[in-house]
N, C-alpha and C. Protein backbone atom coordinates (compact mmCIF):
# COMPACT_ATOMS: atom_id res chain seq x y z
N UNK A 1 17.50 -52.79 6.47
CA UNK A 1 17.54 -54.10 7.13
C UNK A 1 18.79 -54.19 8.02
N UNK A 2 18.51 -54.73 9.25
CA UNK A 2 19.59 -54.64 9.92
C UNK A 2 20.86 -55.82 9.43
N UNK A 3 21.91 -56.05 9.47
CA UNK A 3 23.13 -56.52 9.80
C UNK A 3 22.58 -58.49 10.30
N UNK A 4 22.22 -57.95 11.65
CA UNK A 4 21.67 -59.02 12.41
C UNK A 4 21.02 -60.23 11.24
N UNK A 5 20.24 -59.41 10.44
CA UNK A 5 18.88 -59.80 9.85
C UNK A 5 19.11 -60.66 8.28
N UNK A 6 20.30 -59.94 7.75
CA UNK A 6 21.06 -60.76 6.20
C UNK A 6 21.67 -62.24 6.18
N UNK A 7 21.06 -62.89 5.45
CA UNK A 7 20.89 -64.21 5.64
C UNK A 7 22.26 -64.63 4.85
N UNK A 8 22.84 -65.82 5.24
CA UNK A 8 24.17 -66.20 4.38
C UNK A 8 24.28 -67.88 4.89
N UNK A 9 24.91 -68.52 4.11
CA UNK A 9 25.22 -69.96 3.98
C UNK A 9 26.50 -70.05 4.68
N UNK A 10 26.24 -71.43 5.70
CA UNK A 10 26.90 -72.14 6.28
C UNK A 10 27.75 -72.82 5.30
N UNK A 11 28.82 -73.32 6.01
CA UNK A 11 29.59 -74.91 5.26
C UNK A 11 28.91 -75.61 5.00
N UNK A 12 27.94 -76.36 5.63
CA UNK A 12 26.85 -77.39 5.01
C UNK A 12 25.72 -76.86 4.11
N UNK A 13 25.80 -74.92 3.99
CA UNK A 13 24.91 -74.68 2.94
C UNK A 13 22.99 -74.28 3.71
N UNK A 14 23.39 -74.68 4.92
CA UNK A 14 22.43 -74.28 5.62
C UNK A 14 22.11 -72.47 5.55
N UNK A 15 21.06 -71.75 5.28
CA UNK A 15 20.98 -70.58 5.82
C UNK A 15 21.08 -69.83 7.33
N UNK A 16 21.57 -69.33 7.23
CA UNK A 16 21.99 -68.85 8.86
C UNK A 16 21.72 -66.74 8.71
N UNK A 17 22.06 -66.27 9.81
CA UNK A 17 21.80 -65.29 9.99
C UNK A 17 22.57 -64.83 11.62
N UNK A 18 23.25 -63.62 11.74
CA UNK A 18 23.95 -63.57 12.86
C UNK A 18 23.00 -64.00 14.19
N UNK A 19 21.66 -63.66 14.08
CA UNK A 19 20.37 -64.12 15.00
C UNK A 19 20.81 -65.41 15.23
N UNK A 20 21.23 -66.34 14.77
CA UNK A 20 21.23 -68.07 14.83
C UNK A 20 22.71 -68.13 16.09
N UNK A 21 23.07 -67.09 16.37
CA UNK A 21 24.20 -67.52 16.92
C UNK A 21 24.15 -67.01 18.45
N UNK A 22 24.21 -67.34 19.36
CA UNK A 22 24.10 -66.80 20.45
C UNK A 22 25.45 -66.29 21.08
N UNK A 23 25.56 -65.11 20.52
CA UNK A 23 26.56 -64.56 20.57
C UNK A 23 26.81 -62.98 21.04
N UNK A 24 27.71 -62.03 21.75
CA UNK A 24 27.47 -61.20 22.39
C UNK A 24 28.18 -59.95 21.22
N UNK A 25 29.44 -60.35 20.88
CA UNK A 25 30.07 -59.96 19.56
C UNK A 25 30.24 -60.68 18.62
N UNK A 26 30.41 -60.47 17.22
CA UNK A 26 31.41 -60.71 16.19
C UNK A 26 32.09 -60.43 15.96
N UNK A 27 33.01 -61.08 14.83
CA UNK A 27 34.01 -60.42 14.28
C UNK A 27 34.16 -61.09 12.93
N UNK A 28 33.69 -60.29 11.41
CA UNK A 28 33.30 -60.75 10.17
C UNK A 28 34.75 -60.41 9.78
N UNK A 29 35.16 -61.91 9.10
CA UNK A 29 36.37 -61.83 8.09
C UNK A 29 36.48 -62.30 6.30
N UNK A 30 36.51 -61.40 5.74
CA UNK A 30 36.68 -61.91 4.36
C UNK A 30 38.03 -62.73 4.00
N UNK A 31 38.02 -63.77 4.02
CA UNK A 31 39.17 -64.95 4.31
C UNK A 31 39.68 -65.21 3.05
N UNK A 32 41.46 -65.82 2.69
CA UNK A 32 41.68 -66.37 1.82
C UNK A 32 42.64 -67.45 2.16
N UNK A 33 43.02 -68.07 1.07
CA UNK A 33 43.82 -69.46 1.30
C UNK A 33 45.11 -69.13 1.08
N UNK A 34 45.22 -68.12 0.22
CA UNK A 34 46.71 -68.13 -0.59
C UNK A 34 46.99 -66.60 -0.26
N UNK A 35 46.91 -66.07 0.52
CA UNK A 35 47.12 -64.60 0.39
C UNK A 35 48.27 -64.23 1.61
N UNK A 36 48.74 -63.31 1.60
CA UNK A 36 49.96 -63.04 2.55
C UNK A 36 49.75 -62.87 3.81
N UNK A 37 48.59 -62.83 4.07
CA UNK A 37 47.85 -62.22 5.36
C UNK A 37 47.26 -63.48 5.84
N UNK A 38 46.88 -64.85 4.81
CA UNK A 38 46.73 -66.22 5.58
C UNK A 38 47.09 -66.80 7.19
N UNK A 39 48.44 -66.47 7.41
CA UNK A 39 48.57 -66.44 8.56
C UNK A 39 48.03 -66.40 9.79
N UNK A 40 46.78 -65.38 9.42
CA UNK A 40 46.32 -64.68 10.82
C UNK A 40 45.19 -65.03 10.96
N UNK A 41 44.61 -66.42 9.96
CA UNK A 41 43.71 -67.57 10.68
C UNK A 41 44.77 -68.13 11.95
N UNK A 42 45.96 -68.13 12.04
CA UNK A 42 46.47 -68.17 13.56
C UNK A 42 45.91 -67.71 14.57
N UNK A 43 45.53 -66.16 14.51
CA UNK A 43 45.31 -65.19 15.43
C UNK A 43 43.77 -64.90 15.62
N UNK A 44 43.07 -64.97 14.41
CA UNK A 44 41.39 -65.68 14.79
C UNK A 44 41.30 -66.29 15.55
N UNK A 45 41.80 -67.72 15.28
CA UNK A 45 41.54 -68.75 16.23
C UNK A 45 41.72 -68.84 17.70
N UNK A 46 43.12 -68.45 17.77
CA UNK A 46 43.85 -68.19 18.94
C UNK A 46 42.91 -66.83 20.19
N UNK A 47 41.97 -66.01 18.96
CA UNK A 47 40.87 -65.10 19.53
C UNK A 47 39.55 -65.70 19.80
N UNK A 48 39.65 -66.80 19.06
CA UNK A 48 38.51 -67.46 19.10
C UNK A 48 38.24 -68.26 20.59
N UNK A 49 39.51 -68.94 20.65
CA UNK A 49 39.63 -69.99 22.07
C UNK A 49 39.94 -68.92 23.06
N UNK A 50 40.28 -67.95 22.89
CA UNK A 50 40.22 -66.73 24.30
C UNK A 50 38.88 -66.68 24.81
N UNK A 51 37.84 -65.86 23.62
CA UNK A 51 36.94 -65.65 23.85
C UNK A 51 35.55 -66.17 23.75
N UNK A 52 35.55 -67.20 22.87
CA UNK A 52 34.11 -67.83 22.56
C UNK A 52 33.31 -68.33 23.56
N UNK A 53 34.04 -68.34 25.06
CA UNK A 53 32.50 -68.82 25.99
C UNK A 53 32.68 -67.50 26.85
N UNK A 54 32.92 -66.74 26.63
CA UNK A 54 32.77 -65.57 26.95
C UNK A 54 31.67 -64.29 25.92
N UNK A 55 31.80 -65.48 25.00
CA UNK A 55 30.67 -64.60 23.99
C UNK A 55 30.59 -63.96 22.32
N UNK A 56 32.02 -64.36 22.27
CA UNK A 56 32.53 -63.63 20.76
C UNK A 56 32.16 -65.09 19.73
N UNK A 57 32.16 -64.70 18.92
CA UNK A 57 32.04 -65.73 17.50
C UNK A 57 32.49 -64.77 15.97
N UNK A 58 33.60 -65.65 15.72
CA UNK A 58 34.27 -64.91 14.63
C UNK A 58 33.46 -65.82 13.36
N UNK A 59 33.10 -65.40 12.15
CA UNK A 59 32.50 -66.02 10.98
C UNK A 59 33.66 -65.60 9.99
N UNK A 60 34.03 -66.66 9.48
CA UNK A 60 34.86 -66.44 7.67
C UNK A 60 34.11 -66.26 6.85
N UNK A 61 34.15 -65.40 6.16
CA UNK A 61 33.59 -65.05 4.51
C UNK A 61 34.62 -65.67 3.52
N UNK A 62 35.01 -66.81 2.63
CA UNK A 62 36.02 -66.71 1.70
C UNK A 62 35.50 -66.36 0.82
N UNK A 63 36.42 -65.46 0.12
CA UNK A 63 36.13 -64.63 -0.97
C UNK A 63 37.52 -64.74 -1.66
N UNK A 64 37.00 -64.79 -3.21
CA UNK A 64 38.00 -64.86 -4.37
C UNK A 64 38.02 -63.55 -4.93
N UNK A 65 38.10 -62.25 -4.88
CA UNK A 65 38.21 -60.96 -5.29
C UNK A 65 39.19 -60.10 -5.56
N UNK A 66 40.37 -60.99 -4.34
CA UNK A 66 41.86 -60.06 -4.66
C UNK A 66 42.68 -61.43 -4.96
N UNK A 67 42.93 -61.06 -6.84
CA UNK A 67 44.11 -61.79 -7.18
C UNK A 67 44.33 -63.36 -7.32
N UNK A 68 42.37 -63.60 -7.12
CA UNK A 68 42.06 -64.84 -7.23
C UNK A 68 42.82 -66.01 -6.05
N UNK A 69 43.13 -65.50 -4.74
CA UNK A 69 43.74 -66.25 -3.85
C UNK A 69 42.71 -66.87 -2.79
N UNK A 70 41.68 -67.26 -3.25
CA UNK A 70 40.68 -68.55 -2.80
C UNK A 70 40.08 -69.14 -3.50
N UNK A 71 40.79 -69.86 -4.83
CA UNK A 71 40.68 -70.67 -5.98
C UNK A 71 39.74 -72.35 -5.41
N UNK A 72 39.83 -72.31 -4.22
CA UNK A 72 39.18 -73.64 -4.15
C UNK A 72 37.46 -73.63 -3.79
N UNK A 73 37.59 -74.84 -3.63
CA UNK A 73 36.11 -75.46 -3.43
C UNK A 73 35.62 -74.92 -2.02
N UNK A 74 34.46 -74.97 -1.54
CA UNK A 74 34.36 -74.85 -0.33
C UNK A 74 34.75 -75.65 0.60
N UNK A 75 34.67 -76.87 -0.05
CA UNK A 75 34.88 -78.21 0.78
C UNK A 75 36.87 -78.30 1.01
N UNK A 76 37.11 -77.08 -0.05
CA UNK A 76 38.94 -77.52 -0.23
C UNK A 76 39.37 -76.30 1.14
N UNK A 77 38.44 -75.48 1.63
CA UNK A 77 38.30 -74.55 2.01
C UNK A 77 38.30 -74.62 3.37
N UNK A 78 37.79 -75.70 3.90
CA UNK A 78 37.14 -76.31 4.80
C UNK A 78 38.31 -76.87 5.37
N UNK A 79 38.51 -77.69 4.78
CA UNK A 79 39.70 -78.81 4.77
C UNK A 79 40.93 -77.89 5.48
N UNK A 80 41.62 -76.73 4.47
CA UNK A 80 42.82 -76.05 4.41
C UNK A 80 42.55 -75.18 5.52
N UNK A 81 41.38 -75.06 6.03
CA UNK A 81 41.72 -74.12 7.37
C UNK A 81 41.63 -75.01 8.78
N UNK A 82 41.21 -75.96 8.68
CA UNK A 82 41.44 -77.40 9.66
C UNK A 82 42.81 -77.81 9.80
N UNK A 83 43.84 -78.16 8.84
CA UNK A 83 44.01 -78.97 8.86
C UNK A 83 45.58 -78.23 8.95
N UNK A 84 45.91 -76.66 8.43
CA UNK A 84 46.67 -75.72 8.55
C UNK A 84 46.77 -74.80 9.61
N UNK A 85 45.97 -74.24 9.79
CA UNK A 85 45.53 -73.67 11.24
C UNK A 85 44.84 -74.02 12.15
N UNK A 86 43.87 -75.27 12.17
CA UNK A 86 43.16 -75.86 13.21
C UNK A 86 41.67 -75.05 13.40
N UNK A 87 41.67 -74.49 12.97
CA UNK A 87 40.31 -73.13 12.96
C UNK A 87 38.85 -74.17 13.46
N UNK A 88 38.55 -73.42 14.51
CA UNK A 88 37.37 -73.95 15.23
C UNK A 88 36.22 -73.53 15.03
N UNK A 89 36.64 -71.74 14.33
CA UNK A 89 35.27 -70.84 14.60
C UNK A 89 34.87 -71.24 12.60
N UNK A 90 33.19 -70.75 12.56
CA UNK A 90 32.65 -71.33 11.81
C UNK A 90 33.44 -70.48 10.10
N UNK A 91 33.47 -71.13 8.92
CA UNK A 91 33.81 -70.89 7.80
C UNK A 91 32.91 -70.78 6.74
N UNK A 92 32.25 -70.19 6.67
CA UNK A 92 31.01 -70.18 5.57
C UNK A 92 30.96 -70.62 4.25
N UNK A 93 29.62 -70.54 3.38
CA UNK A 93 30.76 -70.37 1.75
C UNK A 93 30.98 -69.71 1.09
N UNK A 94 31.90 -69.84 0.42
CA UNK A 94 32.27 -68.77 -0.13
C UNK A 94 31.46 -68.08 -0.97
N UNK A 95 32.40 -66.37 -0.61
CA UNK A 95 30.72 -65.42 -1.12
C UNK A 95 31.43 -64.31 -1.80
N UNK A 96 30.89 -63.72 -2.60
CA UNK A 96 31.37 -61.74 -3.19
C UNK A 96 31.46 -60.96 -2.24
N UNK A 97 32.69 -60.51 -2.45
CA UNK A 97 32.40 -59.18 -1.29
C UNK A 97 33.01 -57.87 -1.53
N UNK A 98 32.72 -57.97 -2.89
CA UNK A 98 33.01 -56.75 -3.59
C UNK A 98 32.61 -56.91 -4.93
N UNK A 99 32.60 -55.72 -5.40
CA UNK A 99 31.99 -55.79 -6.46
C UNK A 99 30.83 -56.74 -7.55
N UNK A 100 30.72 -56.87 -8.57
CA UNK A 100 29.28 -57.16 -9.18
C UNK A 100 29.13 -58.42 -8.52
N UNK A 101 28.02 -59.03 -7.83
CA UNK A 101 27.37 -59.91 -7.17
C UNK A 101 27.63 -60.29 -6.07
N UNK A 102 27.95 -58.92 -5.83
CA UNK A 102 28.48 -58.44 -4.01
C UNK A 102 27.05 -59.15 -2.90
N UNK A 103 27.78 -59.72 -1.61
CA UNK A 103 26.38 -60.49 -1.21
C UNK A 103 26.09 -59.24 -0.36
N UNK A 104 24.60 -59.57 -0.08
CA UNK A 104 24.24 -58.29 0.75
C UNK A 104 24.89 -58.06 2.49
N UNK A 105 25.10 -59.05 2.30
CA UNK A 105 25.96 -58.84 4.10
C UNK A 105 27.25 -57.86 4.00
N UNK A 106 27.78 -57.77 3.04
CA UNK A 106 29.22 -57.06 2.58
C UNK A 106 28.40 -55.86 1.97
N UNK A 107 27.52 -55.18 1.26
CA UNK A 107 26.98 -54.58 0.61
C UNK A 107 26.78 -53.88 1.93
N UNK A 108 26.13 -54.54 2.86
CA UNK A 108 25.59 -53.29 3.71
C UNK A 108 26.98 -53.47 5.19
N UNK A 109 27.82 -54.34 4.93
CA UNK A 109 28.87 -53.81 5.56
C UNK A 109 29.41 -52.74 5.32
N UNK A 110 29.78 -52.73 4.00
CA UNK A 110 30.88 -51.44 4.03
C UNK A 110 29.71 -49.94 3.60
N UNK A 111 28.76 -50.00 3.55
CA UNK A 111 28.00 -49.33 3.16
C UNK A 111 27.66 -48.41 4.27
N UNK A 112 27.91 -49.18 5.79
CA UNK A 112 27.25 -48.69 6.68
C UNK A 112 28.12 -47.98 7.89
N UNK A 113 29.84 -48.87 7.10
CA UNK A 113 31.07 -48.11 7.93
C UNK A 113 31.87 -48.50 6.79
N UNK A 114 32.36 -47.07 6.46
CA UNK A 114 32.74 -46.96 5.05
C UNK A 114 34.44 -46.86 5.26
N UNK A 115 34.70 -46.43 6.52
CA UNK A 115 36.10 -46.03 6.87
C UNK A 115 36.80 -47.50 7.53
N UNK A 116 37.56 -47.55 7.69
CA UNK A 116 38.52 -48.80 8.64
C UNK A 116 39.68 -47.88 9.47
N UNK A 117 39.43 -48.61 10.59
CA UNK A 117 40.63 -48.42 11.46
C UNK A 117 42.56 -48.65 10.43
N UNK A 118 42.93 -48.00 10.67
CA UNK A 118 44.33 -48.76 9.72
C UNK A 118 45.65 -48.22 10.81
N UNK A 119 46.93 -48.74 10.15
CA UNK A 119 47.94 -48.47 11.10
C UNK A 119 48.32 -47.36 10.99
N UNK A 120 49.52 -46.56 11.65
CA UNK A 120 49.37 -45.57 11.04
C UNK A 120 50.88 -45.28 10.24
N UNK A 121 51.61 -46.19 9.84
CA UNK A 121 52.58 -46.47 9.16
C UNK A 121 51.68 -46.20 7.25
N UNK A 122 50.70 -46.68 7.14
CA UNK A 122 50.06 -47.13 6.06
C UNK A 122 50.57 -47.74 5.01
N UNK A 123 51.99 -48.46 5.80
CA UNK A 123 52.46 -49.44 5.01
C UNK A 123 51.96 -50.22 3.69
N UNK A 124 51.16 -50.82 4.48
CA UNK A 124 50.21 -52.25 3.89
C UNK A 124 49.41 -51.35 2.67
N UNK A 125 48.63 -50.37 3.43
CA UNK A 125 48.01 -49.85 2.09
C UNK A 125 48.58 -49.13 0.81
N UNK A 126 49.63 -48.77 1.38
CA UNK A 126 50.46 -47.71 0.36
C UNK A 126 51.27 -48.97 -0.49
N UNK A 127 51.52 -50.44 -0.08
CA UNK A 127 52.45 -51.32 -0.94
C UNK A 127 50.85 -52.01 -2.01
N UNK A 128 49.55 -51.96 -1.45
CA UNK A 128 49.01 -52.18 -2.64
C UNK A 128 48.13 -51.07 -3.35
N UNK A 129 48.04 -49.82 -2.77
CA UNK A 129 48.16 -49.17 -3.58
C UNK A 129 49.44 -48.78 -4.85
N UNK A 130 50.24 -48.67 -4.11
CA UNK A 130 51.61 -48.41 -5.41
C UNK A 130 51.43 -49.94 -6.94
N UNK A 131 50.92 -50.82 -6.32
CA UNK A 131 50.95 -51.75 -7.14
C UNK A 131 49.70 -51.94 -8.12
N UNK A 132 48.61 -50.80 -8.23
CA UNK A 132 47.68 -51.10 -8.60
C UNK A 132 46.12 -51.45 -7.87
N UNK A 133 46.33 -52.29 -6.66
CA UNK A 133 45.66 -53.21 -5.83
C UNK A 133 44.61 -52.70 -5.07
N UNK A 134 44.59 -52.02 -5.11
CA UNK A 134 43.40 -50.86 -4.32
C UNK A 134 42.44 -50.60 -5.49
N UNK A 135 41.14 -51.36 -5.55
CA UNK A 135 40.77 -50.17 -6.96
C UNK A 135 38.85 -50.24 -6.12
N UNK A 136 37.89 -49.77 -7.10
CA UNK A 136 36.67 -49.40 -6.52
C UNK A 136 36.25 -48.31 -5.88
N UNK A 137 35.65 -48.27 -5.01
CA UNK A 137 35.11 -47.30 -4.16
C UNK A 137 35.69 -47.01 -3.04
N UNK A 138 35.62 -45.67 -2.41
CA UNK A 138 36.69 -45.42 -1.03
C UNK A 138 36.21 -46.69 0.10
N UNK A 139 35.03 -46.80 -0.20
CA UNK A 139 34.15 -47.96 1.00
C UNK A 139 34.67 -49.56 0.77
N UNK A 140 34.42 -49.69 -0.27
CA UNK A 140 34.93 -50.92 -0.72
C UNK A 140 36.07 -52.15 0.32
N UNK A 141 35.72 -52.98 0.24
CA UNK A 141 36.97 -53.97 0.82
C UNK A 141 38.31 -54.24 -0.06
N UNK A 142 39.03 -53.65 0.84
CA UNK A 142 40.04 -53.41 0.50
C UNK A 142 40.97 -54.61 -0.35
N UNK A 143 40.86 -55.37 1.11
CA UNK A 143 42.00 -56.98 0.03
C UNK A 143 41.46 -57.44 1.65
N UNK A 144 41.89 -59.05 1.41
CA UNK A 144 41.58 -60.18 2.56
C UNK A 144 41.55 -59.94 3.70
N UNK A 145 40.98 -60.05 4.32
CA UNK A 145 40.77 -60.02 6.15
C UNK A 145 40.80 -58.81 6.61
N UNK A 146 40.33 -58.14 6.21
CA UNK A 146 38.94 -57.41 6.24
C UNK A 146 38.30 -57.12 7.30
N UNK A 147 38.61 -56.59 8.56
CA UNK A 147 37.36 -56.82 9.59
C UNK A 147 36.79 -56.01 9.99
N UNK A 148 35.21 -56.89 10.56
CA UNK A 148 33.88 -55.91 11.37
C UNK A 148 33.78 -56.47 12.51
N UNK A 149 33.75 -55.16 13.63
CA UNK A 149 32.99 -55.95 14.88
C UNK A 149 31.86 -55.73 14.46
N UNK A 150 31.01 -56.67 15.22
CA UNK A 150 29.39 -56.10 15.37
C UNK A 150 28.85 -56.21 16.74
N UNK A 151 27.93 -55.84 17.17
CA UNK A 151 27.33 -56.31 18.15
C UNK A 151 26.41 -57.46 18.25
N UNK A 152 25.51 -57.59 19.12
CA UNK A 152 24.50 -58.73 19.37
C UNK A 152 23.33 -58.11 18.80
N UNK A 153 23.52 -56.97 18.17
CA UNK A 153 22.09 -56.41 17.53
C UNK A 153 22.15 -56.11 16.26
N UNK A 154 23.06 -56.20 15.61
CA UNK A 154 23.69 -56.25 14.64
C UNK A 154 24.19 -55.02 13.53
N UNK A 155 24.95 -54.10 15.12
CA UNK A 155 25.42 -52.62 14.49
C UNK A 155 26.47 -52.79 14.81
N UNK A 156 27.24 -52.35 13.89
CA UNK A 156 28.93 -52.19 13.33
C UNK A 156 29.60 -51.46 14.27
N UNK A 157 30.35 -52.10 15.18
CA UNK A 157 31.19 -51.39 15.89
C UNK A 157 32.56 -50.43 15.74
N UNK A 158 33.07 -51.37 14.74
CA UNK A 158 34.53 -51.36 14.34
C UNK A 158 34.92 -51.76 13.03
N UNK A 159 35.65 -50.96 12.25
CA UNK A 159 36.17 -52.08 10.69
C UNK A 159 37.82 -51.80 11.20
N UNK A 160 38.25 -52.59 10.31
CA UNK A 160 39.58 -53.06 10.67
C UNK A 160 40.40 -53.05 9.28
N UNK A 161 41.42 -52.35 9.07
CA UNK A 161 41.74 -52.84 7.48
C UNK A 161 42.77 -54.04 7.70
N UNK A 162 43.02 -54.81 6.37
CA UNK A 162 43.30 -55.88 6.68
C UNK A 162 44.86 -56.65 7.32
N UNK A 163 45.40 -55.32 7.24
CA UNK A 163 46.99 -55.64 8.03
C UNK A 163 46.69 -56.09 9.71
N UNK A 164 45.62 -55.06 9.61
CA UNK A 164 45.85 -54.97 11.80
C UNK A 164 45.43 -56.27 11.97
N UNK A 165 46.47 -57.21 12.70
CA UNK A 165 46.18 -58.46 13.00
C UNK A 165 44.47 -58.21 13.86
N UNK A 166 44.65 -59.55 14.38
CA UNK A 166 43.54 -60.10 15.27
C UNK A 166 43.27 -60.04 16.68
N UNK A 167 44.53 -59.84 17.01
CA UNK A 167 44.81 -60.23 18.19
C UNK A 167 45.63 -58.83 18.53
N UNK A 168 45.32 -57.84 17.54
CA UNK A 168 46.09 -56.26 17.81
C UNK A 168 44.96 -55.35 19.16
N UNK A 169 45.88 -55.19 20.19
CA UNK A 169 44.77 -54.12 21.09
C UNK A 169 43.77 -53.27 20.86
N UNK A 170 43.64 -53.09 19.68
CA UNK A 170 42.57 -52.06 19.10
C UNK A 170 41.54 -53.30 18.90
N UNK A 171 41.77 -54.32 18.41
CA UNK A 171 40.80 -55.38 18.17
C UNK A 171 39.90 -55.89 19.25
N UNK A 172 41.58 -56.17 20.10
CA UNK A 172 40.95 -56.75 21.35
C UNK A 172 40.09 -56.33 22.13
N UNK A 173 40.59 -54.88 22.41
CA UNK A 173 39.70 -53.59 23.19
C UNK A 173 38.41 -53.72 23.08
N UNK A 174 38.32 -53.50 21.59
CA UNK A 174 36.80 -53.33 21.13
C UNK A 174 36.05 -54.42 21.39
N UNK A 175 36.74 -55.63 21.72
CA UNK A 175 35.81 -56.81 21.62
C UNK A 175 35.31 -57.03 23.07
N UNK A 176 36.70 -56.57 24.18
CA UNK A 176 36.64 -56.93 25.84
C UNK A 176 35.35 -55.96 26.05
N UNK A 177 35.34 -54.53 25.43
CA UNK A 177 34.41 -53.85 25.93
C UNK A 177 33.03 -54.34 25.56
N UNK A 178 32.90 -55.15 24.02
CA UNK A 178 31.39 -55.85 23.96
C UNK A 178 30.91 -56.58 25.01
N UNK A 179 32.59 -57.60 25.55
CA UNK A 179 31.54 -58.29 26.04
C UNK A 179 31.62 -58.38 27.29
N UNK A 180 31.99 -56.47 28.09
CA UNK A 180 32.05 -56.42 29.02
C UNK A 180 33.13 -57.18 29.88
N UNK A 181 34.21 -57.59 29.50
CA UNK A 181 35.59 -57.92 30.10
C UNK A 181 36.75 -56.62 31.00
């Protein structure tokens, strides 16, 4: 099944599907509230108002998986990315995206690009690996924000591990070339 085609819940709980969006790219983030990397709902957004009538649409996944740092409600969820970062682009609800009752949109994310772009310091990964924090499968999502490009057809362009900001040239690149910039 394609990408395009895996169905997932809106904020209001509505079913949606990347098809519902008229959109040229994505860019899928497994989001948290409390995590160190929070921040870079800055740099979404700030990617978001660059590009969204040009064609991009970024979707949040929040997910509670690393360290329990999206403890709230959806609705608390909602709220804290409004009202902290101003976030325009859409926030879903919260979903698994790893391990047992993994949703299928993440299942056949990392399933289908198993590797991520990373820095090449491997800072970020080597401080949660040393700590334990890395555990599962080599494919697996790593820790929060998390990213996939996709296309408008709904094949995986790009993964991103979760240090490389948003707004990092490798991101950007990949996105100007979707949408033909």
């Amino acid at each position: 099944m394609s990408i395009a085609n895996i169905e997932f819940q809106n904020a209001k709980g509505e079913t949606k599907t990347l098809k519902d969006y008229n959109a040229k790219a994505f860019l899928l983030v497994n989001t948290a509230s409390k995590c160190g990397l929070t921040p870079q709902y800055d740099a979404l957004q700030e990617l978001y108002k660059e590009y969204k009538d040009k064609g991009l649409e970024i979707l949040g996944f929040p997910a509670n998986e690393f360290l329990a740092q999206e403890p709230g409600t959806d609705d608390d969820i909602q709220s804290f990315c409004k009202v902290n970062f101003g976030v325009e682009f859409p926030i879903n609800k919260k979903i698994v995206v790893k391990g047992e009752g993994q949703h299928p949109l993440y299942k056949a994310l990392t399933e289908q690009k198993k590797v991520a772009v990373k820095n090449d310091d491997g800072g970020f990964e080597k401080k949660l690996t040393d700590k334990g924090l890395i555990t599962g499968e080599d494919h697996d999502i790593h820790w929060n924000f998390e990213k996939f490009l996709v296309d408008s057809e709904g094949n995986i362009v790009e993964r991103f591990f979760p240090d490389i900001t948003p707004t990092d040239e490798r991101v950007v690149g990949k996105i100007k070339q979707l949408l033909e910039l």
